[in-house]
N, C-alpha and C. Protein backbone atom coordinates (compact mmCIF):
# COMPACT_ATOMS: atom_id res chain seq x y z
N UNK A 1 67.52 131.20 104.54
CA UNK A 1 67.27 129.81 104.81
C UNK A 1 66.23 129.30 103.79
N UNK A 2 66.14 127.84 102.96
CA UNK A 2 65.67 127.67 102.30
C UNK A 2 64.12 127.25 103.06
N UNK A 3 63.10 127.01 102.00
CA UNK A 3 62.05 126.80 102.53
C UNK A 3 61.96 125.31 103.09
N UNK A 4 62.27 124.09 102.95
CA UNK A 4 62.36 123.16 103.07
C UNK A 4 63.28 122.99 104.46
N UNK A 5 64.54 123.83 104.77
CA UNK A 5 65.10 123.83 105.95
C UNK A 5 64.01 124.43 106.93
N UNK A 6 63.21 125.51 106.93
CA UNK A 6 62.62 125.96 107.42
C UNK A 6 61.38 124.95 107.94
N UNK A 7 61.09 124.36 106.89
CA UNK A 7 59.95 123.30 107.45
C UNK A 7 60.54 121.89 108.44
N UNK A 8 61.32 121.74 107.83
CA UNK A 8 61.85 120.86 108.29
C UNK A 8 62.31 121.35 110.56
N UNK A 9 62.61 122.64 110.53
CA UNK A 9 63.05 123.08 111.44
C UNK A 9 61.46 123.44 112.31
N UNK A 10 60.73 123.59 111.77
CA UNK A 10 59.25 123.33 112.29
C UNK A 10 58.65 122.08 112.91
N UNK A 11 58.89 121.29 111.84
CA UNK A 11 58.22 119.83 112.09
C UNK A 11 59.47 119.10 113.76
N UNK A 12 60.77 119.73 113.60
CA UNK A 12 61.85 119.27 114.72
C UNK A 12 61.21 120.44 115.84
N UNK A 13 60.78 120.82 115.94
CA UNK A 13 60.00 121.80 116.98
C UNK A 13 61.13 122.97 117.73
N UNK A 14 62.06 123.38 116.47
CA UNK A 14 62.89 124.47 116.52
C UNK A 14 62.87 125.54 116.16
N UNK A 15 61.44 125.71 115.58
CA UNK A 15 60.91 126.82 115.32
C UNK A 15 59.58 126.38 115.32
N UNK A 16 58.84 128.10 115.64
CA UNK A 16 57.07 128.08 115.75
C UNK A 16 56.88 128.75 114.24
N UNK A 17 55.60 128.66 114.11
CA UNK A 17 55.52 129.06 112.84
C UNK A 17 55.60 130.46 112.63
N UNK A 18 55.79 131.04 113.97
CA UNK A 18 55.64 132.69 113.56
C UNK A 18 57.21 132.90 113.56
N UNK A 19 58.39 132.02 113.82
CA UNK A 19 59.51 131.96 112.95
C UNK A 19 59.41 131.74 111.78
N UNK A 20 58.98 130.47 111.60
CA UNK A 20 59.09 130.55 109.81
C UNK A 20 58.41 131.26 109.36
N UNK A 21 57.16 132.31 109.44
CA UNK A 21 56.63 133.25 108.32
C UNK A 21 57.85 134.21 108.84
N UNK A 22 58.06 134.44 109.49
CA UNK A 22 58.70 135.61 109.85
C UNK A 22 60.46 135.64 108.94
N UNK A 23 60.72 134.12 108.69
CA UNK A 23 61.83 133.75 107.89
C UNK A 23 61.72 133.70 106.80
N UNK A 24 60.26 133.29 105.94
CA UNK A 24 59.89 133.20 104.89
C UNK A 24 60.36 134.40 103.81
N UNK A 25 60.83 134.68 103.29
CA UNK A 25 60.90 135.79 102.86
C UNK A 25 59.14 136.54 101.55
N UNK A 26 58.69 135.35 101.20
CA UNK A 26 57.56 135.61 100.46
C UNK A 26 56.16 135.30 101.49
N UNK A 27 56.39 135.49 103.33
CA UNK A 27 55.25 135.22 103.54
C UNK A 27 55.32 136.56 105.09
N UNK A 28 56.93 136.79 105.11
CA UNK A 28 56.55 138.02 106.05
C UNK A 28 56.05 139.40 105.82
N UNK A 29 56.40 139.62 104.92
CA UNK A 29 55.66 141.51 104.30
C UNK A 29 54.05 140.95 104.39
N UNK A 30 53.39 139.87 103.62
CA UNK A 30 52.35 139.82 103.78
C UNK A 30 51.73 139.24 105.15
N UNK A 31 52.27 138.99 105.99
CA UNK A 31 52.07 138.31 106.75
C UNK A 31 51.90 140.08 108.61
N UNK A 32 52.86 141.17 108.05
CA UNK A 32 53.24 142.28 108.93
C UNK A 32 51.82 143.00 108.11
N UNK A 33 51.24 142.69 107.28
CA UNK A 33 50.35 143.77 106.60
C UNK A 33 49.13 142.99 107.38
N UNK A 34 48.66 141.91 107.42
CA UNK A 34 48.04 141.59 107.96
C UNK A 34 47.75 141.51 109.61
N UNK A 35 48.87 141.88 110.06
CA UNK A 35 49.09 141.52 111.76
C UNK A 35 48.46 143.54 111.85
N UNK A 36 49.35 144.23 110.65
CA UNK A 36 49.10 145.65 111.28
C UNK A 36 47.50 145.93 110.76
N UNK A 37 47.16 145.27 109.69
CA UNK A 37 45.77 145.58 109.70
C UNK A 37 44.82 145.01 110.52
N UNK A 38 44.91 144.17 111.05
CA UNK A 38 43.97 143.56 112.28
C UNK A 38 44.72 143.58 113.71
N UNK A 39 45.42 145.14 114.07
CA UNK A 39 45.68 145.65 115.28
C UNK A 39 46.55 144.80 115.93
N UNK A 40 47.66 143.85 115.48
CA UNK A 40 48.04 142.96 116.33
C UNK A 40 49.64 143.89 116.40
N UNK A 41 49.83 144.28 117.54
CA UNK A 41 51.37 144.88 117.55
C UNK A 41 52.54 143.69 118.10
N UNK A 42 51.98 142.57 118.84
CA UNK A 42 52.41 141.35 119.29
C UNK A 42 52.47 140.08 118.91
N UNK A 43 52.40 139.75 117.64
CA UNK A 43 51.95 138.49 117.11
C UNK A 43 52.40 137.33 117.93
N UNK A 44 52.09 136.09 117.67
CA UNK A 44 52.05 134.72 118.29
C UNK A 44 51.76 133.70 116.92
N UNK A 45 52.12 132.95 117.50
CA UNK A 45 52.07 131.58 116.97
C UNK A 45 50.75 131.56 116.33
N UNK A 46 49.78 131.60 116.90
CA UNK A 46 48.40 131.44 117.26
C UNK A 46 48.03 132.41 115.92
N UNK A 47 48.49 134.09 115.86
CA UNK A 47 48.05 134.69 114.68
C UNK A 47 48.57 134.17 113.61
N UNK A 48 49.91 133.59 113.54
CA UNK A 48 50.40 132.92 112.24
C UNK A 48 49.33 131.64 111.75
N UNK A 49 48.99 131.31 112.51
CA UNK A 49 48.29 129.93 112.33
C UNK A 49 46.55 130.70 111.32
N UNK A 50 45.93 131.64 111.94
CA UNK A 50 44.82 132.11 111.29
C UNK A 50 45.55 132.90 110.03
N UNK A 51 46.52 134.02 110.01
CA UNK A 51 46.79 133.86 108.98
C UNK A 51 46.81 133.35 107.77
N UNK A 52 47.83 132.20 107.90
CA UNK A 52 48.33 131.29 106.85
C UNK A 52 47.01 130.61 106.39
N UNK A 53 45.77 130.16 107.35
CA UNK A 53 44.89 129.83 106.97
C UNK A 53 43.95 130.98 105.54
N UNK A 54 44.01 132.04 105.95
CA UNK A 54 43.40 133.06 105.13
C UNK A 54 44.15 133.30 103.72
N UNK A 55 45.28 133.63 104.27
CA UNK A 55 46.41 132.99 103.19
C UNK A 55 46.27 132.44 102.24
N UNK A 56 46.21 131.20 102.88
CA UNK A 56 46.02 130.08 101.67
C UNK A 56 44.33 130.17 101.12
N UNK A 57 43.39 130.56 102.09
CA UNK A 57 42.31 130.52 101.00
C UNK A 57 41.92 132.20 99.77
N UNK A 58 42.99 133.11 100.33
CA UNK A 58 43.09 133.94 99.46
C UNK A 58 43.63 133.31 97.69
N UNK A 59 44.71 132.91 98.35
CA UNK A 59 45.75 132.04 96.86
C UNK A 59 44.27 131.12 96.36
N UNK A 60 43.88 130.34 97.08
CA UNK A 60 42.79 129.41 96.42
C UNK A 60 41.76 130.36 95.39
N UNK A 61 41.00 131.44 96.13
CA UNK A 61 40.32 132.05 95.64
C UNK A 61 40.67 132.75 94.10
N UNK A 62 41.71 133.17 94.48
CA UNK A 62 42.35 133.77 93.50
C UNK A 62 42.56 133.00 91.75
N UNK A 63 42.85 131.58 92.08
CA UNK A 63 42.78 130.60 91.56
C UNK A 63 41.29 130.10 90.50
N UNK A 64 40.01 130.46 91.46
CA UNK A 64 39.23 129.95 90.71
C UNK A 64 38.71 131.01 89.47
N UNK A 65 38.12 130.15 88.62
CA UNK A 65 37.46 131.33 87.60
C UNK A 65 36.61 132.36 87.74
């Protein structure tokens, strides 16, 4: 599924976001490394959400000089 269907299927409240990382194909491997390194055998919505936050300020970081 493309990424844009995927969002789009978010914002229509047909998926939670721990579908779309989980659909993502460039955000679930990193996304299972993180759930298994901080003990989560059950994820939720709720861990996708802190995730993606870390996520994205990893990419940021990464970014600066």
């Amino acid at each position: 599924m493309e990424e844009m269907e995927l969002i789009h299927k978010v914002e229509n409240g047909e998926l939670d976001m721990l579908g779309y990382v989980m659909l993502n194909p460039e955000l679930k491997e990193p996304f299972s490394d993180y759930a298994r390194g901080n003990g989560i055998t059950c994820p939720t919505a709720a861990d996708t959400v802190r995730f993606l936050k870390e996520y994205e300020e990893r990419l940021y970081q990464e970014l600066l000089p």
